[in-house]
N, C-alpha and C. Protein backbone atom coordinates (compact mmCIF):
# COMPACT_ATOMS: atom_id res chain seq x y z
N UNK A 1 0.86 -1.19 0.00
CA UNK A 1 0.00 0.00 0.00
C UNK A 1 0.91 1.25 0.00
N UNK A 2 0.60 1.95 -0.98
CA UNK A 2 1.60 3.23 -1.27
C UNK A 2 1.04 4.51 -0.03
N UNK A 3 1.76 5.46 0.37
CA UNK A 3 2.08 6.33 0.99
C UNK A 3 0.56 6.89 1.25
N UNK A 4 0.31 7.48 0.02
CA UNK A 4 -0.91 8.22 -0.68
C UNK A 4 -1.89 7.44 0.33
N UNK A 5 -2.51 6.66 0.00
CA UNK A 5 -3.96 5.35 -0.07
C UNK A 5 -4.06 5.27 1.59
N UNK A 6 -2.33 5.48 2.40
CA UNK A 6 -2.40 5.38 3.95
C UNK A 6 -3.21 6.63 4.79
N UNK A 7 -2.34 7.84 4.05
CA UNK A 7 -2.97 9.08 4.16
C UNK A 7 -4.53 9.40 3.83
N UNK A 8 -4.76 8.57 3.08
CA UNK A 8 -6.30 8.90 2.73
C UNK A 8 -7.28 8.19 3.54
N UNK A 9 -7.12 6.94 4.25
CA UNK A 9 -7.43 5.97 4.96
C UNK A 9 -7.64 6.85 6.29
N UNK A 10 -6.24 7.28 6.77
CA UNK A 10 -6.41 7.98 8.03
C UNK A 10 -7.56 9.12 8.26
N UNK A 11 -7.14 9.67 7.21
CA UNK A 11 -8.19 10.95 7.39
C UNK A 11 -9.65 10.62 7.50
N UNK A 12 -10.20 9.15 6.28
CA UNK A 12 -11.27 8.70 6.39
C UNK A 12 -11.67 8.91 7.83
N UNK A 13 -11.15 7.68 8.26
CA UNK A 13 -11.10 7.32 9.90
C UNK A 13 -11.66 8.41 10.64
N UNK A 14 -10.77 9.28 10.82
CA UNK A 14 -10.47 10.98 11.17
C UNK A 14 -11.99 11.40 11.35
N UNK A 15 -12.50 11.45 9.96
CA UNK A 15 -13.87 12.34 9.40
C UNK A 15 -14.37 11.29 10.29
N UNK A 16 -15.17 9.54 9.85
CA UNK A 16 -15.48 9.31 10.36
C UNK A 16 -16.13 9.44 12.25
N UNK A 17 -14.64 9.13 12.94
CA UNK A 17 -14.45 9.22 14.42
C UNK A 17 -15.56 10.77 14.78
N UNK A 18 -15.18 11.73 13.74
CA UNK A 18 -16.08 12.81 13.95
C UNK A 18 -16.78 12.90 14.11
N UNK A 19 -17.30 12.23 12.76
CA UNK A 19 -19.36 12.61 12.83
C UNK A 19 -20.14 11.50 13.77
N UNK A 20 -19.37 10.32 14.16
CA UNK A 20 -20.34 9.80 15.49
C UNK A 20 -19.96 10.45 16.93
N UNK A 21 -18.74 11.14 16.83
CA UNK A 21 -18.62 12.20 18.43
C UNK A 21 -19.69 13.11 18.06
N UNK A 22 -19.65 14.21 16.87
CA UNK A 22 -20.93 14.57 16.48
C UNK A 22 -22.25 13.96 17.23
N UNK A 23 -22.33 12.99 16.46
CA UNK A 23 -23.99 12.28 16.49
C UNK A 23 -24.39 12.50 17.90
N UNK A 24 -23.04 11.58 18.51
CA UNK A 24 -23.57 11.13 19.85
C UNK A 24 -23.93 12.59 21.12
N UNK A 25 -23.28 13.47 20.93
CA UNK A 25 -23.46 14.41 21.45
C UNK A 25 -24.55 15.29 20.84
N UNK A 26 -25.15 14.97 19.83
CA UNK A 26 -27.22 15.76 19.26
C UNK A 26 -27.84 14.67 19.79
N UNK A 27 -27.42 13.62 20.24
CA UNK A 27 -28.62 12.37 20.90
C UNK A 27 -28.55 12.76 22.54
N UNK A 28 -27.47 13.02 22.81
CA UNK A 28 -27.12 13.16 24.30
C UNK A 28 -28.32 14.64 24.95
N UNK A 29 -28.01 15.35 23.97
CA UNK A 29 -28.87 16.67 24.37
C UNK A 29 -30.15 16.90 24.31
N UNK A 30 -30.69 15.58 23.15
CA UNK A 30 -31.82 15.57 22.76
C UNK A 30 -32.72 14.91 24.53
N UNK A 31 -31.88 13.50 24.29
CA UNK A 31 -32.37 12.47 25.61
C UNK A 31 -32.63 13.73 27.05
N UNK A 32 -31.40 14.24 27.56
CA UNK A 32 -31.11 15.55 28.23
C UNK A 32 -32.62 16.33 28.17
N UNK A 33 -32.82 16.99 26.79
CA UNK A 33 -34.32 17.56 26.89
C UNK A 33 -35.49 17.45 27.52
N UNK A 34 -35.21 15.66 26.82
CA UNK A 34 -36.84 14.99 27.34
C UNK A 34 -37.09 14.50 28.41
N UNK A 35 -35.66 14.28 29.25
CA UNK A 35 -36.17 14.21 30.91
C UNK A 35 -36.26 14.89 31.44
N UNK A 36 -35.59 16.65 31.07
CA UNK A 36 -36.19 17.85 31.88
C UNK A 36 -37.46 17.85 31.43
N UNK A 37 -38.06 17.88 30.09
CA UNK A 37 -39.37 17.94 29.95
C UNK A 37 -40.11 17.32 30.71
N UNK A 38 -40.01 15.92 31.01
CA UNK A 38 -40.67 14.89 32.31
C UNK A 38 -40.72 15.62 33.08
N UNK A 39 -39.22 15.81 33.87
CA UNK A 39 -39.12 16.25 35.05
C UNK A 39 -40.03 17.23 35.44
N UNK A 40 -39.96 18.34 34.09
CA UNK A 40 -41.14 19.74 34.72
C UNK A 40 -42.54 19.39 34.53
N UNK A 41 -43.00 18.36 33.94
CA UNK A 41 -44.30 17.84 33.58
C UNK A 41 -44.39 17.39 35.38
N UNK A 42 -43.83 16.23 35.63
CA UNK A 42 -44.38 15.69 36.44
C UNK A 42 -44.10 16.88 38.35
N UNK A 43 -43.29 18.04 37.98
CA UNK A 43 -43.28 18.61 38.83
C UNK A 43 -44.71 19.75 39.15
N UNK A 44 -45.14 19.97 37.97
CA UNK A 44 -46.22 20.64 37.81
C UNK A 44 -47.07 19.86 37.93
N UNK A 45 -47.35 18.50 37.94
CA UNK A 45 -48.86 17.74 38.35
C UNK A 45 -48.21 17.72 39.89
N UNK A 46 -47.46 17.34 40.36
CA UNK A 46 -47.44 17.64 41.85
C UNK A 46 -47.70 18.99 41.87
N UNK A 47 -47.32 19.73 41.78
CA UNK A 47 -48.06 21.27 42.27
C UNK A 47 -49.26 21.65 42.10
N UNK A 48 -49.68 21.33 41.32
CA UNK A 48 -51.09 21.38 40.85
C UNK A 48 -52.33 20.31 42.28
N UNK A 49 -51.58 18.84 42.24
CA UNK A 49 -51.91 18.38 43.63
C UNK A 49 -51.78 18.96 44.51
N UNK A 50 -50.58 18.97 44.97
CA UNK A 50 -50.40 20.16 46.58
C UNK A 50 -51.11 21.01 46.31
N UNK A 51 -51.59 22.00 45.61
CA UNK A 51 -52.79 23.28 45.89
C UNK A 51 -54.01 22.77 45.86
N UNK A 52 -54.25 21.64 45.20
CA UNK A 52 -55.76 21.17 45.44
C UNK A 52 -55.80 20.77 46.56
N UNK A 53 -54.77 20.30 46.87
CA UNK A 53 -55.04 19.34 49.13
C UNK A 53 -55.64 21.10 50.03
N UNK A 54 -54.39 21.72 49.44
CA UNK A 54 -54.40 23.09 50.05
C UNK A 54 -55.69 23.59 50.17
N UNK A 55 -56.48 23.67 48.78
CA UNK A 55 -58.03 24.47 48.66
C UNK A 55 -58.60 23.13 49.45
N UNK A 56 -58.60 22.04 49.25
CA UNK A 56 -59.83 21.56 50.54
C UNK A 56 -59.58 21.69 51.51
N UNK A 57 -58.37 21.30 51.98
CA UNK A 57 -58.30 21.57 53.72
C UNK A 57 -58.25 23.15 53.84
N UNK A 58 -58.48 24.03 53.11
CA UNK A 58 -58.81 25.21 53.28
C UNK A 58 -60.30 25.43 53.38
N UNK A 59 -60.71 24.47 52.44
CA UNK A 59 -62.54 24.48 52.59
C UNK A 59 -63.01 23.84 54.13
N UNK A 60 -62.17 22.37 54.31
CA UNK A 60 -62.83 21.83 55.18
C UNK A 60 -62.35 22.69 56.74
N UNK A 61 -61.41 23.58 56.72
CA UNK A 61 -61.38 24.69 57.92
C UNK A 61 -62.46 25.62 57.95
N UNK A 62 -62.69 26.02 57.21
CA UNK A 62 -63.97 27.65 56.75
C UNK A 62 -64.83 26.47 57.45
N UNK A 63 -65.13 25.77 56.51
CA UNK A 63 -66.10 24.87 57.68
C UNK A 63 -66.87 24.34 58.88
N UNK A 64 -65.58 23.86 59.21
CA UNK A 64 -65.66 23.63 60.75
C UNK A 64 -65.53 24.80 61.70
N UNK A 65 -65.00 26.07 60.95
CA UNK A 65 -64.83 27.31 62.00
C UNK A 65 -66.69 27.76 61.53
N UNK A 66 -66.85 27.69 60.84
CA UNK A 66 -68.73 28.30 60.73
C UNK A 66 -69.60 27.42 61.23
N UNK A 67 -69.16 26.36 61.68
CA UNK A 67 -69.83 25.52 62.60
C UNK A 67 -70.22 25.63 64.29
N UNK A 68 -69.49 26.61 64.59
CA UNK A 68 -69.06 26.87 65.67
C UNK A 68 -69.69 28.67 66.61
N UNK A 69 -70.66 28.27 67.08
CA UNK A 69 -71.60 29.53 66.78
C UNK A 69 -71.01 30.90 67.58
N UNK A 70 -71.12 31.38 67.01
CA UNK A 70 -70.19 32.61 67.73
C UNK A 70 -70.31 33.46 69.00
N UNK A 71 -71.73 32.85 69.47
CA UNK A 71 -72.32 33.37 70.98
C UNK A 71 -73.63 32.34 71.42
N UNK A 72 -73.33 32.62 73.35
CA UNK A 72 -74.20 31.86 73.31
C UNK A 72 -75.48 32.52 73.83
N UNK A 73 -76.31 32.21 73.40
CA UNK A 73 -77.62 32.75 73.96
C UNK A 73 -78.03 32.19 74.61
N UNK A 74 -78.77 33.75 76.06
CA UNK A 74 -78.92 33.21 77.21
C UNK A 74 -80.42 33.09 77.32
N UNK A 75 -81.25 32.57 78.32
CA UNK A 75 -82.81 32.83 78.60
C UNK A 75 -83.20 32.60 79.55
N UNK A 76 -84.35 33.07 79.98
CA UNK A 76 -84.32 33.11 81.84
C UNK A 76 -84.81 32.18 82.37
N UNK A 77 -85.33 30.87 81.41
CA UNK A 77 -85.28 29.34 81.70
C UNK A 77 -84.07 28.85 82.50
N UNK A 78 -83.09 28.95 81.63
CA UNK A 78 -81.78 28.51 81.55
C UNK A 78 -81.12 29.24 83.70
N UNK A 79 -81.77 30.41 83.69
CA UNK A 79 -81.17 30.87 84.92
C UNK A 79 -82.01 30.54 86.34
N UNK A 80 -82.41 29.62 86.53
CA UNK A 80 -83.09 28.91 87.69
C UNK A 80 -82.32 28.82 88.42
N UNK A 81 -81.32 28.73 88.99
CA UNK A 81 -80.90 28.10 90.28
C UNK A 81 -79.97 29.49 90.57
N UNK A 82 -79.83 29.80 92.27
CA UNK A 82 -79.17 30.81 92.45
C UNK A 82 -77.64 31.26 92.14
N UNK A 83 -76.97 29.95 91.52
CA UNK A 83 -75.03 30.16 90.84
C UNK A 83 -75.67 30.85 89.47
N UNK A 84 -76.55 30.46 88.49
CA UNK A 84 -76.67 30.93 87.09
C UNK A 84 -77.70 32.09 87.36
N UNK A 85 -78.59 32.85 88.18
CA UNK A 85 -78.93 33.72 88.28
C UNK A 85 -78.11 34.47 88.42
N UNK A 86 -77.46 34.46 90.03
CA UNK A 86 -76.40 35.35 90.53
C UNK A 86 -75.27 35.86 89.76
N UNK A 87 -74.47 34.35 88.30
CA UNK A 87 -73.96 35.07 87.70
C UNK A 87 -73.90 35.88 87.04
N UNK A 88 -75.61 36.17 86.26
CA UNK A 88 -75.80 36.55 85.27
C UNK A 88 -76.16 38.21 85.94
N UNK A 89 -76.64 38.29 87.22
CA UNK A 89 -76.95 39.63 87.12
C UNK A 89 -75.52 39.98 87.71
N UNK A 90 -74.72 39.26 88.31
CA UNK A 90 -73.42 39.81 88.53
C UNK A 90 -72.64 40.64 87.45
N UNK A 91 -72.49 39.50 86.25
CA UNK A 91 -72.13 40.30 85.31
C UNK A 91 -72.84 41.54 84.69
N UNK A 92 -74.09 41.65 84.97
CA UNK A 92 -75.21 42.74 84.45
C UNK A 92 -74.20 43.96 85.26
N UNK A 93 -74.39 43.34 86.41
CA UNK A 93 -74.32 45.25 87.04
C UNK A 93 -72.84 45.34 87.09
N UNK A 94 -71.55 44.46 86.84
CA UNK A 94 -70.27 44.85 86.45
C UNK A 94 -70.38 46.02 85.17
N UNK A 95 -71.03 45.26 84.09
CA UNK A 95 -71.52 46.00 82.87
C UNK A 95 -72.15 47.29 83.10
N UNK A 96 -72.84 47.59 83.87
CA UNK A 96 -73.52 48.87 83.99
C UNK A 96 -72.53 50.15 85.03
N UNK A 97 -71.41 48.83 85.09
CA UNK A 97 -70.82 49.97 86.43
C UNK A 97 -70.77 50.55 87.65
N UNK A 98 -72.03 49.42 88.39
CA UNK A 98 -72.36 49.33 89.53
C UNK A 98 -71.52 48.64 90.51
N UNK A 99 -71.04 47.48 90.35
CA UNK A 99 -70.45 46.81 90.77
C UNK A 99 -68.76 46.74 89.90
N UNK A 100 -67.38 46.92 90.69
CA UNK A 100 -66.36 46.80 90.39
C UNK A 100 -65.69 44.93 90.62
N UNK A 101 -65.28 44.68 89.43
CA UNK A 101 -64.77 43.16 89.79
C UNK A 101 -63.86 42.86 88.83
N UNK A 102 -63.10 43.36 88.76
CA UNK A 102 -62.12 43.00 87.59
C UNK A 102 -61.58 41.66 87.17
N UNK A 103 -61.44 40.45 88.69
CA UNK A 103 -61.62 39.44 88.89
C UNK A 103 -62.15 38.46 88.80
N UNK A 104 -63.79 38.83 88.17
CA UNK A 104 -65.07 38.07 88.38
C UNK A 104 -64.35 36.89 87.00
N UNK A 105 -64.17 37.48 86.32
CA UNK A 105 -64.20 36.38 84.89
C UNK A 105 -62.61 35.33 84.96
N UNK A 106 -62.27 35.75 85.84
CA UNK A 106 -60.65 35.20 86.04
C UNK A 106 -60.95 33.98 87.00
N UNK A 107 -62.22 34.37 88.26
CA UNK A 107 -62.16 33.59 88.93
C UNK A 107 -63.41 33.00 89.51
N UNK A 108 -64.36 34.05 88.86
CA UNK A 108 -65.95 33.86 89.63
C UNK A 108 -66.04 34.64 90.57
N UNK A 109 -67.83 34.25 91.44
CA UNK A 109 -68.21 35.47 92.09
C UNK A 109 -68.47 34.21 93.56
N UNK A 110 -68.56 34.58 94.36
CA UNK A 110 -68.91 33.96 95.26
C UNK A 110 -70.20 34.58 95.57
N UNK A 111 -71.73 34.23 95.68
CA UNK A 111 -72.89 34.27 95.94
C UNK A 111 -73.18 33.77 96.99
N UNK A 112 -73.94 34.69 98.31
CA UNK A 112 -73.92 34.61 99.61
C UNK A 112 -75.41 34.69 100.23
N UNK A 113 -76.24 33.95 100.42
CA UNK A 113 -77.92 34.53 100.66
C UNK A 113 -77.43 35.29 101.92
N UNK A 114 -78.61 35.73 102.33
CA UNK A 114 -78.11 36.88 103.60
C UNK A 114 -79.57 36.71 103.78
N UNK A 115 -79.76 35.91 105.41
CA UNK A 115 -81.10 36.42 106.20
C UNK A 115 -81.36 37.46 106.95
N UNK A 116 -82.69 37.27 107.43
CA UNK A 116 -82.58 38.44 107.74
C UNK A 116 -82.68 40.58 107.32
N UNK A 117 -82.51 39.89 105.92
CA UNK A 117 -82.63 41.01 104.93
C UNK A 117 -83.00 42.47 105.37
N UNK A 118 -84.50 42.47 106.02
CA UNK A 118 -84.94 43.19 105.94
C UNK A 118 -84.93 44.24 107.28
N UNK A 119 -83.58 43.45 108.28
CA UNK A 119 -83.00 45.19 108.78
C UNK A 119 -81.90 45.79 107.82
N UNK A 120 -81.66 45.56 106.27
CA UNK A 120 -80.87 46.75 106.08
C UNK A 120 -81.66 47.75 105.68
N UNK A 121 -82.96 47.56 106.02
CA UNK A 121 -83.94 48.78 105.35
C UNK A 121 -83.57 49.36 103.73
N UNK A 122 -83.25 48.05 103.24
CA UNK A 122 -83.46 48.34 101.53
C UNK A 122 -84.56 48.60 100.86
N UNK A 123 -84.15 49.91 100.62
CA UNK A 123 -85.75 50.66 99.05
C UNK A 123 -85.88 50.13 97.96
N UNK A 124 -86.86 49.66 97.55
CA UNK A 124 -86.81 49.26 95.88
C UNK A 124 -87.27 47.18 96.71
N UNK A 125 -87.61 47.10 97.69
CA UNK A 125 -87.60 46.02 97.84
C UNK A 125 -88.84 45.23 98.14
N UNK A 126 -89.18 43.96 98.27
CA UNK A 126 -90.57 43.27 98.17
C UNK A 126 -89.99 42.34 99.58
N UNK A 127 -91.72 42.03 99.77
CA UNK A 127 -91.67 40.76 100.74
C UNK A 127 -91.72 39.47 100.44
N UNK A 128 -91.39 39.04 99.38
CA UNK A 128 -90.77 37.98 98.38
C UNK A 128 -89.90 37.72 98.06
N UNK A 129 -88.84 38.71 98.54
CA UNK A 129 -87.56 38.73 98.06
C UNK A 129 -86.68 37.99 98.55
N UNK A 130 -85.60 37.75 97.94
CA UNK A 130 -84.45 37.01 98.78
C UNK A 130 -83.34 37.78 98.28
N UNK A 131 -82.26 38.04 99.18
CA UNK A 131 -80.87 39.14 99.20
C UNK A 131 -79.78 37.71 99.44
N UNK A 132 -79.26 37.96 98.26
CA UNK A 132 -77.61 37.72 98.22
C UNK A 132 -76.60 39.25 98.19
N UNK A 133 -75.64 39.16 98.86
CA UNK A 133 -74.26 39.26 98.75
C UNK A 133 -73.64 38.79 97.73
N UNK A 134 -72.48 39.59 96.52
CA UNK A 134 -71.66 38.61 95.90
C UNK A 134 -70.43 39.55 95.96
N UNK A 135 -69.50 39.00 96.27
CA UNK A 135 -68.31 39.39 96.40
C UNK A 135 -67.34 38.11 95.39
N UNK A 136 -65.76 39.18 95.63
CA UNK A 136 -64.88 38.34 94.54
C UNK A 136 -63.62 37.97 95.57
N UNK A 137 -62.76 37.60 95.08
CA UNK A 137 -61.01 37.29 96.44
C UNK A 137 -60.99 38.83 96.50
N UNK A 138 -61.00 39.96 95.50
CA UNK A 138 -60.41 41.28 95.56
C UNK A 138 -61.31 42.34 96.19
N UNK A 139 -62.52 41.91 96.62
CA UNK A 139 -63.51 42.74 97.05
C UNK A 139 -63.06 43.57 98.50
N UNK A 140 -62.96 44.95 98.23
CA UNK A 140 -62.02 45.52 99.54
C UNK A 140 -62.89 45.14 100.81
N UNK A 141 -62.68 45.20 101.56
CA UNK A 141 -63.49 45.60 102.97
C UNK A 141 -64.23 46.39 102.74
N UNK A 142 -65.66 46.50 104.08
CA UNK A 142 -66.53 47.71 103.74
C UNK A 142 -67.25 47.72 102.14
N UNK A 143 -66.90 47.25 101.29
CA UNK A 143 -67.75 46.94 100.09
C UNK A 143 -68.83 45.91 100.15
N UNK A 144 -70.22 46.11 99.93
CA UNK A 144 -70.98 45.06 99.85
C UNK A 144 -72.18 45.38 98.35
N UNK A 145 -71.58 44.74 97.70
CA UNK A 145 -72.55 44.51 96.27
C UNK A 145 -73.63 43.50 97.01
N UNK A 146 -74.77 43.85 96.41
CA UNK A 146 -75.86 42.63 97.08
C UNK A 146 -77.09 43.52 95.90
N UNK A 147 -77.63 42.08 95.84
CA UNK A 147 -79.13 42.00 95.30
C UNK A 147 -80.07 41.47 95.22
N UNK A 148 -81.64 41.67 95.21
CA UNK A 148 -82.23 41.00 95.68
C UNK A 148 -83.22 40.33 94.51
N UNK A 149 -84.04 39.64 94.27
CA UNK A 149 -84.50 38.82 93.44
C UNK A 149 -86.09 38.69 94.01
N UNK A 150 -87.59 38.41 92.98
CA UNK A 150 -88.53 38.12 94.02
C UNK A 150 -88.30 36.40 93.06
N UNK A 151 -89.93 36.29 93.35
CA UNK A 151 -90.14 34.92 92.61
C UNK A 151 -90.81 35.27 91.28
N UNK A 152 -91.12 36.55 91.13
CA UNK A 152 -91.57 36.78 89.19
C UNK A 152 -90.52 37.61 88.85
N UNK A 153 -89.03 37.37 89.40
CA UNK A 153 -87.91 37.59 88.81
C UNK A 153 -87.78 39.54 89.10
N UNK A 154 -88.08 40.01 89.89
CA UNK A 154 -87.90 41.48 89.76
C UNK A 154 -86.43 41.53 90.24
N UNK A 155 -85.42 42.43 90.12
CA UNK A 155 -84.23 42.21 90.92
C UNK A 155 -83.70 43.74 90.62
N UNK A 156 -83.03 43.96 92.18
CA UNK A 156 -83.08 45.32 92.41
C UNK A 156 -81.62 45.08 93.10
N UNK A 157 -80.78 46.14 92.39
CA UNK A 157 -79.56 45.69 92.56
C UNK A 157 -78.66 47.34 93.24
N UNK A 158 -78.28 46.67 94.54
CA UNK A 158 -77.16 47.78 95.20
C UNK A 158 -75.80 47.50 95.52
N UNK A 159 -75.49 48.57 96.02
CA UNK A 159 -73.76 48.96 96.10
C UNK A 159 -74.15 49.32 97.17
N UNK A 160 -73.69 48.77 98.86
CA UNK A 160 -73.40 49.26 99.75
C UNK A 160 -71.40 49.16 100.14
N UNK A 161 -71.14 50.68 101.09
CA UNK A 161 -69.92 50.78 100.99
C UNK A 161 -70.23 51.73 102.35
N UNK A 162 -68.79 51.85 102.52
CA UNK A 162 -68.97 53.46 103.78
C UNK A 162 -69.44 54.63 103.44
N UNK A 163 -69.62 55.37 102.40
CA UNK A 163 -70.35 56.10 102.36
C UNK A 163 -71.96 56.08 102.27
N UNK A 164 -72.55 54.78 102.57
CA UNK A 164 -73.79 54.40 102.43
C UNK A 164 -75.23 54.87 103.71
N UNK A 165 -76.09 55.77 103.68
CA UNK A 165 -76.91 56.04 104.23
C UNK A 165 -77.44 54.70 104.55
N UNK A 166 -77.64 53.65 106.11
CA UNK A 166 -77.87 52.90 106.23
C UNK A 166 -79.42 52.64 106.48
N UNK A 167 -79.55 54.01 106.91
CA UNK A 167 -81.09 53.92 107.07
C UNK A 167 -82.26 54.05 106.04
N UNK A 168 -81.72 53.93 105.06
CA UNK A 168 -82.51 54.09 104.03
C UNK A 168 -81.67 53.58 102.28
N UNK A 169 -81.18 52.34 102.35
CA UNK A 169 -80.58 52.24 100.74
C UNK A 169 -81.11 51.85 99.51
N UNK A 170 -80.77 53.10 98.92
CA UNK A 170 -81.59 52.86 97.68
C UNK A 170 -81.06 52.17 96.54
N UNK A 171 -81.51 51.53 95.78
CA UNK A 171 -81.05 50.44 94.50
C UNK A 171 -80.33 51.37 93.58
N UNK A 172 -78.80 50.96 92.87
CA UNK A 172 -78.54 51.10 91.56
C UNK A 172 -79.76 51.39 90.64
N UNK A 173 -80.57 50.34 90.45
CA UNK A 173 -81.47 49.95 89.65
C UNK A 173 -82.28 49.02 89.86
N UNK A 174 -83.50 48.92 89.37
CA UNK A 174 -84.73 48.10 89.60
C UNK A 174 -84.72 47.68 87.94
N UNK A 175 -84.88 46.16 88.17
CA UNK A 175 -84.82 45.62 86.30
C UNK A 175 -85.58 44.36 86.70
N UNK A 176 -85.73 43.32 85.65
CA UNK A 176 -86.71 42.24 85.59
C UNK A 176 -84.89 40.98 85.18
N UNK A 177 -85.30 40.09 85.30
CA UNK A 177 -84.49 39.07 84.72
C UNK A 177 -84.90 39.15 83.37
N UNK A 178 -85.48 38.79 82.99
CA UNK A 178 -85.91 39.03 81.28
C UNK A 178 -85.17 39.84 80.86
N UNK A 179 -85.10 41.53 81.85
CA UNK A 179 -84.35 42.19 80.87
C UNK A 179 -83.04 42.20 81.28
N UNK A 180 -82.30 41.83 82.41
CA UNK A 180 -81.11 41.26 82.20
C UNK A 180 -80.75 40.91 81.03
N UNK A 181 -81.27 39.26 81.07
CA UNK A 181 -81.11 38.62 79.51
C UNK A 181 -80.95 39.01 78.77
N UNK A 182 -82.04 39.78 78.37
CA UNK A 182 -82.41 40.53 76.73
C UNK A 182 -80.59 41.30 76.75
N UNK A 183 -80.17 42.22 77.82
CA UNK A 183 -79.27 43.30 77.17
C UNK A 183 -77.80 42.35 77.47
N UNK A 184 -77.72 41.13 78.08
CA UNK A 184 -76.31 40.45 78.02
C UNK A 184 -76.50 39.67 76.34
N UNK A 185 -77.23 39.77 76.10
CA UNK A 185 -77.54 38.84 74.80
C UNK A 185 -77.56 39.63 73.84
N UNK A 186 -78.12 40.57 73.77
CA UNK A 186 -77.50 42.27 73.47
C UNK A 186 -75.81 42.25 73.06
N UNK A 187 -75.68 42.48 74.06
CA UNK A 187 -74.02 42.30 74.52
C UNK A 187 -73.30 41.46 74.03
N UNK A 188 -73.64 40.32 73.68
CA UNK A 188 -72.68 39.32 73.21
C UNK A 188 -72.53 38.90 74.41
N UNK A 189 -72.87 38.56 75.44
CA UNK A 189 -72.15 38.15 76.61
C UNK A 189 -72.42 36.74 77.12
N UNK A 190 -73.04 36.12 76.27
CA UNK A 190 -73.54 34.60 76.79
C UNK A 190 -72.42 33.69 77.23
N UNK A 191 -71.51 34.10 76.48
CA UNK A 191 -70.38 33.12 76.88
C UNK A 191 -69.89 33.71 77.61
N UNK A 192 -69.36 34.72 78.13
CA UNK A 192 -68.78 35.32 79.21
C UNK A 192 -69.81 34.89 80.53
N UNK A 193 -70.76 35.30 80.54
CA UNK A 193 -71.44 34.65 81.48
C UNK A 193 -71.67 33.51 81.97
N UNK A 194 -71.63 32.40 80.84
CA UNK A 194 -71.34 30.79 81.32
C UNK A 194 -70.30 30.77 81.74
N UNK A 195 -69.66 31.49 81.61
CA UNK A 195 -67.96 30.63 82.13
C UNK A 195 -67.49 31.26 83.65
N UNK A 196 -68.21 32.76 83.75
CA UNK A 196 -68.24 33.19 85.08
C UNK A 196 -69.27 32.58 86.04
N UNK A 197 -70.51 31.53 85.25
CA UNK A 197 -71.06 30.98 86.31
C UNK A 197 -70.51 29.43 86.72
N UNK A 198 -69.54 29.17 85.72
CA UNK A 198 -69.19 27.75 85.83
C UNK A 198 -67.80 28.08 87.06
N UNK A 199 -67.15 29.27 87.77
CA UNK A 199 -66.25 29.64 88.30
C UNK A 199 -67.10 30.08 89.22
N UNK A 200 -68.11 30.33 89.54
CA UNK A 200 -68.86 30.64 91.25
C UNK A 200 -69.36 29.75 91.61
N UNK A 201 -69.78 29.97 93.15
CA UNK A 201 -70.00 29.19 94.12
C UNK A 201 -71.16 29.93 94.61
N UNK A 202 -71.92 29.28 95.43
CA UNK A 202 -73.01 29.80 96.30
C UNK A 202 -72.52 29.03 98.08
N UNK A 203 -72.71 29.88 98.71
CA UNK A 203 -72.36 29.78 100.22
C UNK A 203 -73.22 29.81 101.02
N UNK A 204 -73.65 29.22 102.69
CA UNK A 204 -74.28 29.01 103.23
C UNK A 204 -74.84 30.63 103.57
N UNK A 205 -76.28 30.39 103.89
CA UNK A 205 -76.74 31.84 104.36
C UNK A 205 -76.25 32.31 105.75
N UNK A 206 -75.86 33.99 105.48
CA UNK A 206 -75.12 34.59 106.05
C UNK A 206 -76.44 35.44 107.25
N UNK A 207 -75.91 35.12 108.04
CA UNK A 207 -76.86 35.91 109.44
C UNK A 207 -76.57 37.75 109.91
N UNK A 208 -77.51 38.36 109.09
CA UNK A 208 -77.09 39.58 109.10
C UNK A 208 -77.27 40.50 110.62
């Protein structure tokens, strides 16, 4: 084989060796393509999942939070016994500003009958009535919140203290239980009020 025919051989080769390094590197980039293409296909159906989990358990929260009624309403059924009366006008006359208790909802009221009633010579009052006392742990000395209740619910509510004319005390206010109710329910206060009556006590009657 002459000189020439070797030289021409090589170079063949040469070209050859080329165009499959060529090839193989437009197949390499191609393959390369189509698994990023996968890759972002199948990253976008997961995302597309994760936000759909997202919107239901976003639905099934809205849900269960609107399930959940936002107050409770009170009625003067419901306040029969002297802890759920007492709380409810307790909280009444905190609300009106008659009574100071900053404590009451932290800890409850303690509700006290008191016989005897009728030497504190209270105005605004019936011979049906029955007088509690309610005091809190913070209630100073010399302070006596008390109110009295009949049996068709009238309730006449005072603030005795040292500056109090003993011979003659007259009521904060004269109101009905009904309208208790009506203005804590008013108020939004149903739940505040269950939870200050589920924190009082009622105590043996006090001998005035």
């Amino acid at each position: 084989m002459t000189r020439s025919k070797r030289v021409k051989i090589t170079i063949i080769g040469i070209f050859v060796i080329i165009i499959i390094l060529v090839l193989a590197f437009f197949a390499g980039c191609i393959l390369g393509n189509e698994k990023s293409s996968v890759k972002t296909d199948n990253d976008t159906k997961l995302s597309r999942a994760s936000n759909k989990n997202k919107i239901k358990k976003a639905k099934a929260t809205k849900k269960s939070t609107s399930d959940v009624p936002k107050s409770i309403q009170l009625s003067t059924s419901s306040l029969s016994t002297t802890r759920s009366a007492g709380g409810a006008i307790a909280d009444y006359a905190i609300s009106k500003g008659y009574w100071s208790m900053d404590d009451a909802q932290k800890d409850g009221v303690s509700i006290d009958t008191v016989e005897r009633a009728n030497d504190l010579n209270l105005l605004d009052s019936d011979l049906d009535q029955t007088t509690f006392i309610v005091t809190t742990k913070t209630t100073p000395e010399g302070d006596t919140p008390l109110f009295t209740i009949t049996e068709n619910g009238k309730v006449a509510i005072y603030m005795i203290n040292k500056q109090t004319n003993f011979s003659s005390i007259s009521a904060k206010e004269v109101v009905t239980l009904d309208s208790i109710v009506k203005y804590l329910n008013d108020q939004n206060d149903g739940a505040k009020v269950v939870n200050m009556i589920r924190k009082s006590d009622v105590k043996i009657g006090i001998q005035n």
